[in-house]
Protein backbone atom coordinates (compact mmCIF):
# COMPACT_ATOMS: atom_id res chain seq x y z
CA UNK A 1 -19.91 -6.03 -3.87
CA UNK A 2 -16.53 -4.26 -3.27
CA UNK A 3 -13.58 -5.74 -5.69
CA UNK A 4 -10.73 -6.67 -3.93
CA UNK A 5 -7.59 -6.23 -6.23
CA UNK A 6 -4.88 -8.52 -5.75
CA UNK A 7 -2.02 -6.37 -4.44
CA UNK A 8 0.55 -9.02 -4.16
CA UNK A 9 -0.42 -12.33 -2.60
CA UNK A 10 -3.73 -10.54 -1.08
CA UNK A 11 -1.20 -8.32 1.04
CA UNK A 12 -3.02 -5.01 1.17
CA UNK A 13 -2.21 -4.47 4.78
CA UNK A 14 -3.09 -0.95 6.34
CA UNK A 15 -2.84 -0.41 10.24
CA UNK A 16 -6.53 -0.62 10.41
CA UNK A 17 -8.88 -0.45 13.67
CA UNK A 18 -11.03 -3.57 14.55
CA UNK A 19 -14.92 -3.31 13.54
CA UNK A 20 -18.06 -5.09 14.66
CA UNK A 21 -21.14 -5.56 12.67
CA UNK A 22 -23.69 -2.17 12.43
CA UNK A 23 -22.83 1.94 12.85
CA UNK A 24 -19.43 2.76 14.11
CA UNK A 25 -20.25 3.57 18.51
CA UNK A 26 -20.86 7.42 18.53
CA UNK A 27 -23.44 7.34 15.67
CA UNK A 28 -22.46 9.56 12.46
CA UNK A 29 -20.64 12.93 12.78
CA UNK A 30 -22.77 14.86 10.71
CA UNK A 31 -23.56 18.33 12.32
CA UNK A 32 -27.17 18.81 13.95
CA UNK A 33 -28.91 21.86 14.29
CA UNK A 34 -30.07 24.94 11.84
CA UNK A 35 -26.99 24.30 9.61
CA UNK A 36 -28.16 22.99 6.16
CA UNK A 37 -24.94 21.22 4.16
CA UNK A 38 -27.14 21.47 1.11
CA UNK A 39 -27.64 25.44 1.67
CA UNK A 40 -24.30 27.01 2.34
CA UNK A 41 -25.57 30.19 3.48
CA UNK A 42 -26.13 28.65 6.59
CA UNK A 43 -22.71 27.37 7.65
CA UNK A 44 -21.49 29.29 10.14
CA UNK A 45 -17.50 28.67 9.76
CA UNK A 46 -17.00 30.21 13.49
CA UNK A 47 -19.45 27.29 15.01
CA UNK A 48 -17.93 25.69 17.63
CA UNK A 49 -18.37 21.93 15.95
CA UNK A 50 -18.33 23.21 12.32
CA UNK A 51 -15.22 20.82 11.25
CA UNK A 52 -16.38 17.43 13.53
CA UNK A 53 -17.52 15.99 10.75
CA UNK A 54 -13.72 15.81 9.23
CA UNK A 55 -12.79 13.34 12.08
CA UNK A 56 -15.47 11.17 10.69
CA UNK A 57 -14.14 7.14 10.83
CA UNK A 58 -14.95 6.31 7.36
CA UNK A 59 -13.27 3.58 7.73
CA UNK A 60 -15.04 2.14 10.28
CA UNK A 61 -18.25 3.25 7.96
CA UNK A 62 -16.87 1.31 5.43
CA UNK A 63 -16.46 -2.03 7.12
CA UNK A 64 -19.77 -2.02 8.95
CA UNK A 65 -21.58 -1.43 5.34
CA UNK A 66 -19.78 -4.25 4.08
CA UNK A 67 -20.41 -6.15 7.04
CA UNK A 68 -24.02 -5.55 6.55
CA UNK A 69 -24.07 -6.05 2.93
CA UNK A 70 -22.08 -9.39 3.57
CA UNK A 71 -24.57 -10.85 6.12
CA UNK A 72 -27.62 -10.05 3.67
CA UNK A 73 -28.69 -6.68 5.31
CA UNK A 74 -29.13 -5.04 2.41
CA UNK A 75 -31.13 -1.79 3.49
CA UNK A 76 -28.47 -1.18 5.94
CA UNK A 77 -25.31 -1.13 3.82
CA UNK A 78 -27.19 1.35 1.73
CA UNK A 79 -27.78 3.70 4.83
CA UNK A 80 -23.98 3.27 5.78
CA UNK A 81 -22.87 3.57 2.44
CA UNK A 82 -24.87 6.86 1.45
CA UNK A 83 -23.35 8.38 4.49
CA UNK A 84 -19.68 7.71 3.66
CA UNK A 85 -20.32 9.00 0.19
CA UNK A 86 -21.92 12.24 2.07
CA UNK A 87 -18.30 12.97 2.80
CA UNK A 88 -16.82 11.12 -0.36
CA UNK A 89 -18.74 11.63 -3.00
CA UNK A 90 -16.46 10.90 -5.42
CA UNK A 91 -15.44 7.44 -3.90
CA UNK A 92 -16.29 5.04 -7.03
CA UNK A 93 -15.76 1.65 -4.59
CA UNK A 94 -18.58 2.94 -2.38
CA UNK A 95 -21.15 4.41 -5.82
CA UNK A 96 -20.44 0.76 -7.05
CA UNK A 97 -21.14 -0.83 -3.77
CA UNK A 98 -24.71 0.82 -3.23
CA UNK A 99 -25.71 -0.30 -6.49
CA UNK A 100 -24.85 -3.81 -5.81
CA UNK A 101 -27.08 -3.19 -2.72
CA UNK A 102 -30.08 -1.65 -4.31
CA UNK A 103 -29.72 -4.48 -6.98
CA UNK A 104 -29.77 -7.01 -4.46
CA UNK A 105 -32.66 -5.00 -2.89
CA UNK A 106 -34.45 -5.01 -6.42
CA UNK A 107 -34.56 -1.33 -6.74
CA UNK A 108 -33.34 -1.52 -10.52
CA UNK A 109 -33.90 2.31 -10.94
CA UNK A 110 -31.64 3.77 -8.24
CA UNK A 111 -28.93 0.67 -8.75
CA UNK A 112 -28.49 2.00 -12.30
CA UNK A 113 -28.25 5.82 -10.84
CA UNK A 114 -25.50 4.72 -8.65
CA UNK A 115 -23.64 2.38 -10.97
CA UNK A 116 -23.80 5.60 -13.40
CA UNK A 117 -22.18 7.49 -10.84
CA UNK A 118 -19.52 5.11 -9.78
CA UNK A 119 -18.92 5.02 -13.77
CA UNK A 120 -18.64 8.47 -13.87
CA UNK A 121 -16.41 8.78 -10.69
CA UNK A 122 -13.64 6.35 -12.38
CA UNK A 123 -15.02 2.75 -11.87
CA UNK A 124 -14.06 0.16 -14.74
CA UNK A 125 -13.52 -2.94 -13.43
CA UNK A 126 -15.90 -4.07 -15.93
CA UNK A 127 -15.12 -7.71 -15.83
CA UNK A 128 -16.72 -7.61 -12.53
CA UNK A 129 -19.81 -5.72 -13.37
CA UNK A 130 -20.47 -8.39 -16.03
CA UNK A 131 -20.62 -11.35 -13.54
CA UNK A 132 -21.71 -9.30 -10.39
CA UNK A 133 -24.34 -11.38 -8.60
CA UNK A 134 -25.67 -8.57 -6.27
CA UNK A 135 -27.70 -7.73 -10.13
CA UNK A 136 -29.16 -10.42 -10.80
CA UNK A 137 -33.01 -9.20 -9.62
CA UNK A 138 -32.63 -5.76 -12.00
CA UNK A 139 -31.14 -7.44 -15.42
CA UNK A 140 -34.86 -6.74 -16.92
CA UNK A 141 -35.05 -3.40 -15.55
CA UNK A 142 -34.71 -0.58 -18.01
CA UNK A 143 -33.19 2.14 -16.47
CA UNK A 144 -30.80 -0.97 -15.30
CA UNK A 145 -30.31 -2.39 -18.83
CA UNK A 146 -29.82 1.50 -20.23
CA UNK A 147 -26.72 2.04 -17.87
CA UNK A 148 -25.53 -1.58 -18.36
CA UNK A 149 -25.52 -0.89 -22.13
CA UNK A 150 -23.91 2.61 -21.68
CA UNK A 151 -20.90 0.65 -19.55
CA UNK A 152 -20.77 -1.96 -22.16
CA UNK A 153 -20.17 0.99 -25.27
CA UNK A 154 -17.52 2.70 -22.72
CA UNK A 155 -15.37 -0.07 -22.27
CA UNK A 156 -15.20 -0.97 -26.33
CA UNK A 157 -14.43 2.88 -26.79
CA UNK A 158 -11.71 3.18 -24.28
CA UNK A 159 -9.89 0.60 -26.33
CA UNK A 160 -7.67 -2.32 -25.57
CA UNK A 161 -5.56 -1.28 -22.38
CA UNK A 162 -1.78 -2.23 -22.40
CA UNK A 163 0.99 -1.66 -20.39
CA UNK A 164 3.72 0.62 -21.23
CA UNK A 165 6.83 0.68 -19.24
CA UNK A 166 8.13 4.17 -19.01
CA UNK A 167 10.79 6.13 -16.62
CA UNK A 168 9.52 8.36 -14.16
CA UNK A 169 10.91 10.44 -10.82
CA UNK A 170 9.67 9.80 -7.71
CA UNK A 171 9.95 11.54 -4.51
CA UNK A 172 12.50 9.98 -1.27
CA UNK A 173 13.29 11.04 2.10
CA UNK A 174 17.31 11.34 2.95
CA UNK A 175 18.53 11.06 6.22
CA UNK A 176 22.41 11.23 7.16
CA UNK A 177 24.28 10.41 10.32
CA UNK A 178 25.67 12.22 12.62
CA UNK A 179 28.96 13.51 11.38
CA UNK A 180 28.40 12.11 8.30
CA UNK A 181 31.61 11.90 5.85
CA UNK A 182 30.24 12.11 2.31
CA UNK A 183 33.83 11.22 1.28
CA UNK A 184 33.97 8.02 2.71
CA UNK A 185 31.65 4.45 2.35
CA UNK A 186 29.04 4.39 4.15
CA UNK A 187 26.15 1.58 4.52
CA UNK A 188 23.07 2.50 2.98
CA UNK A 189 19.49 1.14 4.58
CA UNK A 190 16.66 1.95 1.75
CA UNK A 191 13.15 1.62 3.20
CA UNK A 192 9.89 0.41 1.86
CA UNK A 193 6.98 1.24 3.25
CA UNK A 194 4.11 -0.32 3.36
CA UNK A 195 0.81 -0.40 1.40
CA UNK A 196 -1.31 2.64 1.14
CA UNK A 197 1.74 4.79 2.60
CA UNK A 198 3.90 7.59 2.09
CA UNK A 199 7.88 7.99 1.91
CA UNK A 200 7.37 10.91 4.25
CA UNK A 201 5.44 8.92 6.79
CA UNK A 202 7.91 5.83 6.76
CA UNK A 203 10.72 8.22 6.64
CA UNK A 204 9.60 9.38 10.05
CA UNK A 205 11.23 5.81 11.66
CA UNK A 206 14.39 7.69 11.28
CA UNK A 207 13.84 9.37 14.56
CA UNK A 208 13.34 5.63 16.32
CA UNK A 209 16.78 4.58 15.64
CA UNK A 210 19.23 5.32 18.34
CA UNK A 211 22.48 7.06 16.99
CA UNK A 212 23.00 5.07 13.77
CA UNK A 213 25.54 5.15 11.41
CA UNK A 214 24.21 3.97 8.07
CA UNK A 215 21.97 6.57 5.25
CA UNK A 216 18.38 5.87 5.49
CA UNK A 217 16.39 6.59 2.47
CA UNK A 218 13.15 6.02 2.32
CA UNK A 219 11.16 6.17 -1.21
CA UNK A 220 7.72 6.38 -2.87
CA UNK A 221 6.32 3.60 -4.55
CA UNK A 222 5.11 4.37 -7.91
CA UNK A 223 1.61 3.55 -8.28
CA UNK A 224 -1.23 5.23 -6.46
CA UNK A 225 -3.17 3.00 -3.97
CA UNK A 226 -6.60 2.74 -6.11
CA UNK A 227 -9.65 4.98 -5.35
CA UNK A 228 -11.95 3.75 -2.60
CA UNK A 229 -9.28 1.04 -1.85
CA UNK A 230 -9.36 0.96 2.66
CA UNK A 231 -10.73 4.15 3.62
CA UNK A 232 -9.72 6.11 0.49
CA UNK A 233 -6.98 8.07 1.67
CA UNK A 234 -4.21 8.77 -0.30
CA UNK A 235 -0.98 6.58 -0.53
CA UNK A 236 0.60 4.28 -2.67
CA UNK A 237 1.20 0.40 -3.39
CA UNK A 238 4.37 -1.32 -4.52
CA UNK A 239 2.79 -3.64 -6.50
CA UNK A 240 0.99 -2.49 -9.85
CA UNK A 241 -2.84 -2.90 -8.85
CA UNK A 242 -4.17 -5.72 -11.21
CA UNK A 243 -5.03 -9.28 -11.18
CA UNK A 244 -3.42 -10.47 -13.97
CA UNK A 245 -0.44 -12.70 -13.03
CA UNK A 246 1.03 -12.30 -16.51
CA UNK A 247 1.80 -8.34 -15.66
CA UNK A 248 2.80 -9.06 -12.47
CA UNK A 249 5.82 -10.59 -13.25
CA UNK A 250 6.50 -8.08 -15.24
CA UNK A 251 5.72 -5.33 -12.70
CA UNK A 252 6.64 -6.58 -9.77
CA UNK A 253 10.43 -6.79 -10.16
CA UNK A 254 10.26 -3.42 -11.15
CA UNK A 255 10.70 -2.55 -7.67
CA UNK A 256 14.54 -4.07 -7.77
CA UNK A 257 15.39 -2.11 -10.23
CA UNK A 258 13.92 1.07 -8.52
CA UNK A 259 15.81 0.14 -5.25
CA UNK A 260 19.03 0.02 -7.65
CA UNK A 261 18.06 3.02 -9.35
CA UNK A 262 17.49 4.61 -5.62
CA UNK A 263 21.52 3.30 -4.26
CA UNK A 264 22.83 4.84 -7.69
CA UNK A 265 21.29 8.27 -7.24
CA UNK A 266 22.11 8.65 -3.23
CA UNK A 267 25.98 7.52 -4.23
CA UNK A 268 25.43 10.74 -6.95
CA UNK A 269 26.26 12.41 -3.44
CA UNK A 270 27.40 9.99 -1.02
CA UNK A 271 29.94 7.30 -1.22
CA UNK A 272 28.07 4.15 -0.60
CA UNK A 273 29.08 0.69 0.56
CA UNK A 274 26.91 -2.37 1.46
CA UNK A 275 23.24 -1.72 0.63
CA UNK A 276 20.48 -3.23 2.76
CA UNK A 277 16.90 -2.93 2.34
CA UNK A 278 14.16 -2.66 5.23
CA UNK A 279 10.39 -3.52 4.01
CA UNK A 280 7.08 -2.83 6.36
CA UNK A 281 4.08 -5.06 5.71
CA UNK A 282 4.05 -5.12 1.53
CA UNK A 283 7.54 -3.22 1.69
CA UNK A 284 8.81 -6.43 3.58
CA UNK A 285 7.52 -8.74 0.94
CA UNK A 286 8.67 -6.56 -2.00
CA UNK A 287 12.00 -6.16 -0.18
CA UNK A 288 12.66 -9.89 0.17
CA UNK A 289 11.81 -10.17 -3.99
CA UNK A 290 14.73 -7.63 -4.62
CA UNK A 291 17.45 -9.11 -2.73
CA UNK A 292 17.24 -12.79 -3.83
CA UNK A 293 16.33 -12.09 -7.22
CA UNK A 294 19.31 -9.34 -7.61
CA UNK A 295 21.58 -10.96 -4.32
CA UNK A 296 24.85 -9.36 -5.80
CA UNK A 297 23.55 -5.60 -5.20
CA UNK A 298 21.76 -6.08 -1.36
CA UNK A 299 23.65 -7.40 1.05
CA UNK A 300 20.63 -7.82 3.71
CA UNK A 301 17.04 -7.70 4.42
CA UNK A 302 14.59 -6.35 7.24
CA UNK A 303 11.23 -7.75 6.94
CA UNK A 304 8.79 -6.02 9.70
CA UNK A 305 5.27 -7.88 9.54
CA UNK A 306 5.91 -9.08 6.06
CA UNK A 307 4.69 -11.94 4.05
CA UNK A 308 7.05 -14.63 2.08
CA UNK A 309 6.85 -13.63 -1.58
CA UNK A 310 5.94 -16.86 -2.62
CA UNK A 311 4.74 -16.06 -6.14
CA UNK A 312 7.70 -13.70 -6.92
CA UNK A 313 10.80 -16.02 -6.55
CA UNK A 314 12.02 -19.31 -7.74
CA UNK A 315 13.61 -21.85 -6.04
CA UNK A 316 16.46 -21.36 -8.36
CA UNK A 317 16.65 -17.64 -7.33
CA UNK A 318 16.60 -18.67 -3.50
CA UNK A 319 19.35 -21.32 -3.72
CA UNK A 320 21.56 -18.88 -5.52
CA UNK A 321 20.80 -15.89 -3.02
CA UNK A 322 21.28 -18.25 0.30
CA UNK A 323 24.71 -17.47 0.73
CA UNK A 324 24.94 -13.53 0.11
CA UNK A 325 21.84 -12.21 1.19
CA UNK A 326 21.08 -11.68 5.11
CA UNK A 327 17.94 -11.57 6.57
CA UNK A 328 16.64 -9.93 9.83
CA UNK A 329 12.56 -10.61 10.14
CA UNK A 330 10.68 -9.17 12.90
CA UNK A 331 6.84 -10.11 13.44
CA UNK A 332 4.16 -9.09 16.39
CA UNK A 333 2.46 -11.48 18.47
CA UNK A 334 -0.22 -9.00 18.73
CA UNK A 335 -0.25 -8.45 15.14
CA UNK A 336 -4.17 -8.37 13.91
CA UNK A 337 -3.03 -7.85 10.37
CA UNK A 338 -0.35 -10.08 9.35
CA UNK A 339 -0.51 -13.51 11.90
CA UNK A 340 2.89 -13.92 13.55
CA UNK A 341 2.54 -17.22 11.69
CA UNK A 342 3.10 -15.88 8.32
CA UNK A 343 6.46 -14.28 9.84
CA UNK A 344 7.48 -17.72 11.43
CA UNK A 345 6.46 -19.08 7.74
CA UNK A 346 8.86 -16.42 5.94
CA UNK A 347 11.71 -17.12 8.67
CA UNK A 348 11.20 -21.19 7.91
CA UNK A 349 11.01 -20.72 4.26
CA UNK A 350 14.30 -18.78 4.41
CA UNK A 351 16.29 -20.78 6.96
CA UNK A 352 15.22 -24.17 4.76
CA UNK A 353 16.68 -22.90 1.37
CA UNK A 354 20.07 -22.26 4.03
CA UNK A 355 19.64 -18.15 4.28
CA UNK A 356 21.52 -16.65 7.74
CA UNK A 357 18.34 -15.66 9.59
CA UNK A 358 17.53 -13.63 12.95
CA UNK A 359 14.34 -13.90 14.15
CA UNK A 360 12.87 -11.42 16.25
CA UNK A 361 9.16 -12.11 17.09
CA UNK A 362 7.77 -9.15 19.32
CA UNK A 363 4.60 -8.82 21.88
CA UNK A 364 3.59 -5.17 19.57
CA UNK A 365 1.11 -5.32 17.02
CA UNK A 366 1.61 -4.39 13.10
CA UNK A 367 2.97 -1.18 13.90
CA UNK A 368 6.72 -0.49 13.75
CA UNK A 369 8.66 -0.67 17.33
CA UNK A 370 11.98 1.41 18.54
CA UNK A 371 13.42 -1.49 19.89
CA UNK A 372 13.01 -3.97 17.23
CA UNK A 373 14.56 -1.17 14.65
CA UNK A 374 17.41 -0.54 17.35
CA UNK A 375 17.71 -4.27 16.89
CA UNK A 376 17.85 -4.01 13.18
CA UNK A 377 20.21 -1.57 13.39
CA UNK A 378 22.82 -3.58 15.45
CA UNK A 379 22.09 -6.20 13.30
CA UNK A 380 23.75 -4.03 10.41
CA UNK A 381 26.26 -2.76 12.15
CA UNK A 382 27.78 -5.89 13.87
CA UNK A 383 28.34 -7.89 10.22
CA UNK A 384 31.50 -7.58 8.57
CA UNK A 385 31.51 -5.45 5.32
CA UNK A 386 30.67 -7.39 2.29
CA UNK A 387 34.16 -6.42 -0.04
CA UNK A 388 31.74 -5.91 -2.84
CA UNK A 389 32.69 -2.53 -4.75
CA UNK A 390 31.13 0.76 -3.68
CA UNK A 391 28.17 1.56 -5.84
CA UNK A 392 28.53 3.68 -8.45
CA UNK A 393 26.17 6.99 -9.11
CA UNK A 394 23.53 7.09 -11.91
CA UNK A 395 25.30 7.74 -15.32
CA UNK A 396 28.58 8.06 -13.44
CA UNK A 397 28.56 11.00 -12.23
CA UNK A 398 30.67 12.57 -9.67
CA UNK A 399 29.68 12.78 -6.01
CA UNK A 400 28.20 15.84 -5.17
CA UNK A 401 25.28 15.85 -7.54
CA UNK A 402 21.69 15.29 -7.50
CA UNK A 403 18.25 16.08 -8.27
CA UNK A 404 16.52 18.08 -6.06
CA UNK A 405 12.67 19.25 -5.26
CA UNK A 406 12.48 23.04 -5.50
CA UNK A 407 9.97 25.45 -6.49
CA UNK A 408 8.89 26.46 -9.93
């Protein structure tokens, strides 16, 4: 069955819709009539319904064959997960999927045709394919055993994996205020958005603020959202996808240093003051990390539909942040993917280790709303400036420079 990879205390949060067991209402989108996808001679690019099938709710596909495949209805998943791959073939979650289901369906020939594929598409979570229950019935099978073999000589000749940190650019989104004075301080908001994102998409809230007067920069996350991961679309993850804790400390507060890294290079070009950071979802988790493990270089937190980073801090850390980090959390009572309890959790964990907390609970969902990030925004603007020094650019240069996206 599908692996779920442990993105941060289980917090891969998209803004999905809600499914119910079986095919997605409107049946698949596949076009009907003398076209022939396998023959492309007769695709008529001028038909009237030629791109429907584009609009296709994989998604939804994707939870009902998982639904199915969960409640034991084997020969369904495997219906609703050919037709995703139909329009993803590539999609290595889904290949590995339908062989779990013609494995649990004792079909050992076409499970070991699928798990070749999914091999072949980039699958290699091989310490699940070892233990994988859904196999069990084709272990004797010998186009089964073949491909098992096969996986077992690819992962001893990929070699050992290891980690290697290494520097890299990523892309942001800038946005200035009105009249802007590049000569003097300014407050800087960085934003993080959430899991399976974009820093263009979250740089988009920009336009929900009403008149403010801080720098919003908004910036990519470094590592790709896996393949197949909710829906398959692209995006990215703050948190390095693996499931060994041991590299997650080490990855995880990465992301501070990134968000210092990301003050240094906007004050390359702007004078900036006080530097608060605003997390979505995983952002607002990832967010909270940063300040109270760095509390001298953030002066306050936003934390929309976020979870408390439990795992990532100490108690040592939060005693030491309570006094200089602020923290404005926002959660929906509507919210289907985060429960407003784990907000109320995050504002209780916060306000017990003696952090200055506003609490802002909301009747919206998990989406972002104008008037909580008007609230937000007031919420910066009221406090007093922190004193602390301005911070400096990236290897001290002078304002005015930066690196900039261009053609080549």
């Amino acid at each position: 069955m599908q692996p779920r990879l442990s993105l941060l205390l289980a917090v891969l949060i998209t803004t999905a819709p809600a499914f119910v067991a079986g095919a997605p209402a409107g049946g698949p989108s596949e076009p009907t009539g003398p076209v022939d996808w396998g023959r492309p001679e007769t695709i008529d690019p001028r038909g009237s319904a030629v791109l429907d099938f584009l609009d296709t709710d994989l998604m939804a596909y994707r939870a009902s064959a998982e639904q199915a495949h969960r409640a034991g209805h084997y020969e369904e998943a495997a219906r609703l997960y050919l037709f995703v791959l139909r329009h993803r073939t590539n999609d290595p979650v889904m290949l590995y999927n339908l062989a779990c289901a013609y494995g649990r369906m004792g079909d050992g020939k076409k499970a070991a045709a699928a798990l070749r594929h999914a091999l072949d598409a980039g699958f290699s979570d091989y310490a699940l394919l070892w233990t994988d229950e859904d196999f069990k019935r084709v272990y004797g099978d010998f186009f089964f055993t073949q491909i098992f073999n096969e996986a077992r000589s690819r992962e001893t000749l990929g070699g050992e994996k290891i980690l290697v940190p290494a520097r890299m650019l990523v892309p942001a989104r800038l946005h200035l205020p009105r009249g802007h004075d590049a000569k003097k301080a300014s407050t800087l908001l960085i934003g993080l958005h959430g899991y399976g994102a974009t820093c263009e998409g979250f740089a988009a809230i920009w336009g929900l603020f009403e008149d403010p007067r801080f720098i919003f920069v908004s910036p990519e996350s470094p590592y790709p959202r896996p393949l197949g991961v909710e829906g398959g679309q692209s995006g990215y993850t703050w948190g390095l996808p693996t499931r060994d804790k041991t590299v997650m400390t080490v990855a995880d507060p990465l992301v501070g240093e990134n968000m210092k890294a990301t003050a240094q290079e906007v004050a390359r070009s702007h004078k900036v003051g006080d530097v608060y950071l605003l997390g979505h979802s995983q952002g607002g988790a990832f967010a909270a990390m940063a300040a109270i493990k760095s509390p001298d270089d953030f002066r306050g937190v936003i934390v929309l539909a976020g979870v408390f980073p439990e795992d990532l801090v100490t108690d040592r850390e939060l005693a030491a942040a309570a006094g200089k980090v602020r923290f404005f959390i926002s959660h929906g009572r509507r919210d289907q993917a985060v429960n407003l309890s784990e907000g109320i959790k995050f504002r209780d964990r916060l306000v017990k280790a003696g952090f200055d907390v506003t609490f802002v609970p909301h009747d919206g969902d998990h989406g972002v709303q104008r008037d909580v990030l008007r609230q937000a925004a007031g919420w910066i603007e009221a406090a007093p400036p922190s004193g602390r020094p301005a911070v400096p650019p990236r290897g001290g240069a002078s304002h005015g420079g930066s690196s900039r996206e261009g053609p080549r």
